[in-house]
Every structure is written in C-alpha cells, then in structure tokens.
C-alpha atoms as a PDB file:
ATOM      1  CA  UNK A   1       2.457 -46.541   9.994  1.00  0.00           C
ATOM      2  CA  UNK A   2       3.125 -44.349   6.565  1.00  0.00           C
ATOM      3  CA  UNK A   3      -1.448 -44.068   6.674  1.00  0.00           C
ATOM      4  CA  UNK A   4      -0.883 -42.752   9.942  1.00  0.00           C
ATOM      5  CA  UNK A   5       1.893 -40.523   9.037  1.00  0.00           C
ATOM      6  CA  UNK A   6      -0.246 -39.242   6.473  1.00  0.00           C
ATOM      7  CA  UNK A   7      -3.034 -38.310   8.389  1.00  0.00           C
ATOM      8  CA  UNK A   8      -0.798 -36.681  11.199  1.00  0.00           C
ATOM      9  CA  UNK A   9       0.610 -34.415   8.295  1.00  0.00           C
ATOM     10  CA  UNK A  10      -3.275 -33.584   7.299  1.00  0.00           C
ATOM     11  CA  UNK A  11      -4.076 -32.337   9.894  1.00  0.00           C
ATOM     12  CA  UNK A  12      -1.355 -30.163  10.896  1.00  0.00           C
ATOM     13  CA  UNK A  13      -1.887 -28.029   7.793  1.00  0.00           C
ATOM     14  CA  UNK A  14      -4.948 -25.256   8.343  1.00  0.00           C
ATOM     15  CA  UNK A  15      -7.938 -26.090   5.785  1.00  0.00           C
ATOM     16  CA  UNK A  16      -8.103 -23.597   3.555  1.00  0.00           C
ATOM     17  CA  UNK A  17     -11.835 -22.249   4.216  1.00  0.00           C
ATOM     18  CA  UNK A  18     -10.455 -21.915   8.169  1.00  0.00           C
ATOM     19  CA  UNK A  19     -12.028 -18.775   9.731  1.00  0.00           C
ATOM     20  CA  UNK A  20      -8.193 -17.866  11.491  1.00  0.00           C
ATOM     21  CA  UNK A  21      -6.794 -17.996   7.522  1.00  0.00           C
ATOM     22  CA  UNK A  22      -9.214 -15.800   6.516  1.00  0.00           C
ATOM     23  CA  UNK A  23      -8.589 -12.906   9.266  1.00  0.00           C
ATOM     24  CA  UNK A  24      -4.842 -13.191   8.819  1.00  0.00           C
ATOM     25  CA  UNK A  25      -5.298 -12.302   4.666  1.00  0.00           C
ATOM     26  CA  UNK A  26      -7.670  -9.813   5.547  1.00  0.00           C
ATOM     27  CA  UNK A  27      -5.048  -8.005   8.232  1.00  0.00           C
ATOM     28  CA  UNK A  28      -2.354  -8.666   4.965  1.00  0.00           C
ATOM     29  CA  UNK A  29      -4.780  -6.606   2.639  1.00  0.00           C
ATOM     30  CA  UNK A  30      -5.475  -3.612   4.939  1.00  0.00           C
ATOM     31  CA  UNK A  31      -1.397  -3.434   5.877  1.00  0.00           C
ATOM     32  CA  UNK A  32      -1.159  -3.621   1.856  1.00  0.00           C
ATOM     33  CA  UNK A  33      -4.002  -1.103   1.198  1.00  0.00           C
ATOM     34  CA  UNK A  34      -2.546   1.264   4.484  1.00  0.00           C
ATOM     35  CA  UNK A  35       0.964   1.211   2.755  1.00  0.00           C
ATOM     36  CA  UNK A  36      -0.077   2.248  -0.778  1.00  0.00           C
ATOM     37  CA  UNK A  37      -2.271   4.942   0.336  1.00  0.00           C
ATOM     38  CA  UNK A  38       0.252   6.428   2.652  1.00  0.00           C
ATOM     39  CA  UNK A  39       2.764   6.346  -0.183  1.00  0.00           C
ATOM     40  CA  UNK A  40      -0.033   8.210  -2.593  1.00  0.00           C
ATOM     41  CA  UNK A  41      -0.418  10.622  -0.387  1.00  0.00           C
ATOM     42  CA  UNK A  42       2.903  11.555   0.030  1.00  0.00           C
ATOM     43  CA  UNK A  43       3.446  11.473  -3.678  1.00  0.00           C
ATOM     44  CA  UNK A  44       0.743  13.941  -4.613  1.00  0.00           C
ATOM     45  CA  UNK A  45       1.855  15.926  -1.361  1.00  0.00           C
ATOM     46  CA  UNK A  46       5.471  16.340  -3.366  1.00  0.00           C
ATOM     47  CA  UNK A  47       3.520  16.670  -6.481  1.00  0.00           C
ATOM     48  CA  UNK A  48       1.293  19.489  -4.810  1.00  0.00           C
ATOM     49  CA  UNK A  49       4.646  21.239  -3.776  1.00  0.00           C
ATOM     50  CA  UNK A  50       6.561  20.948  -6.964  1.00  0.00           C
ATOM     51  CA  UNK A  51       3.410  22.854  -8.775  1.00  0.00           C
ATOM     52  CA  UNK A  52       3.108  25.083  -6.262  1.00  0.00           C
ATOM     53  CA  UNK A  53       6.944  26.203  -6.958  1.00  0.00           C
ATOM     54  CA  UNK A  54       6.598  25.735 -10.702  1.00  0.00           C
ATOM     55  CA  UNK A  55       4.011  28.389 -10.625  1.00  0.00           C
ATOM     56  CA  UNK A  56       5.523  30.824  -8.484  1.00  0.00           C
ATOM     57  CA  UNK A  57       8.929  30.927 -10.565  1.00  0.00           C
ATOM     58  CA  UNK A  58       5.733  31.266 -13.602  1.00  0.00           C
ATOM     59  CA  UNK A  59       4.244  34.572 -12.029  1.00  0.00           C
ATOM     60  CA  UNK A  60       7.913  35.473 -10.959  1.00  0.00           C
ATOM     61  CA  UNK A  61       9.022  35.692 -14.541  1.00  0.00           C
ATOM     62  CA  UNK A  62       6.154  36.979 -15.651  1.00  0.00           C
ATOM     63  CA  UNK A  63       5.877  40.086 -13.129  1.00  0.00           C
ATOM     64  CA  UNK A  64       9.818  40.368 -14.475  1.00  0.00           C
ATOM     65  CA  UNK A  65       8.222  41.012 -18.419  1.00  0.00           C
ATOM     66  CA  UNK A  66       6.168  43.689 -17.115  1.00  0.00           C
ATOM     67  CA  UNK A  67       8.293  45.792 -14.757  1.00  0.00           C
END
C-alpha cells in the first residue's frame, strides 16, 4: 500500500524536463523581461525630462549674466 502510495505521489508531480514546464518559465521570463524594460524606459523618460529642465534653468541663468 505505502509502494503504491509512493508511486501515485510520482507521478502527480510534472518531470522536470516536461515540455508544459518549460513554456510556463519561458512566459515567467518575458513577463520579467516586459516589466523591467517598461520600468527603464520610464526611468530614462524622467531622466530625459529632469535634464531637459536642468538645462533650460542653465541657459536661463546664463542669458540673465549677459543682459
């Protein structure tokens, strides 16, 4: 009975080399890869911005020195 058991319990797990295991990482790794690069494009978006206005209070101050 406890063989028996044992061999139910087997094969309820999924072998590790199954071909359904292997599509269901590979959908975890391109959600993973998706979020990351939508979160470094916003950050060099805010990055972009906060130059943008760093430069423009630059050439504001300096347009101020020669007036």
């Amino acid at each position: 009975m406890f063989r028996l058991k044992q061999a139910q319990n087997l094969e309820s797990h999924p072998h590790p080399h199954d071909p359904t295991r292997k599509g269901s990482i590979f959908v975890e790794y391109l959600l993973l890869v998706t979020i990351v690069g939508i979160g470094v494009i916003v950050g060099i978006s805010c990055v972009r911005m906060a130059l943008n206005n760093e430069l423009f209070d630059l050439a504001n101050a300096i347009n101020a020195i020669n007036c």
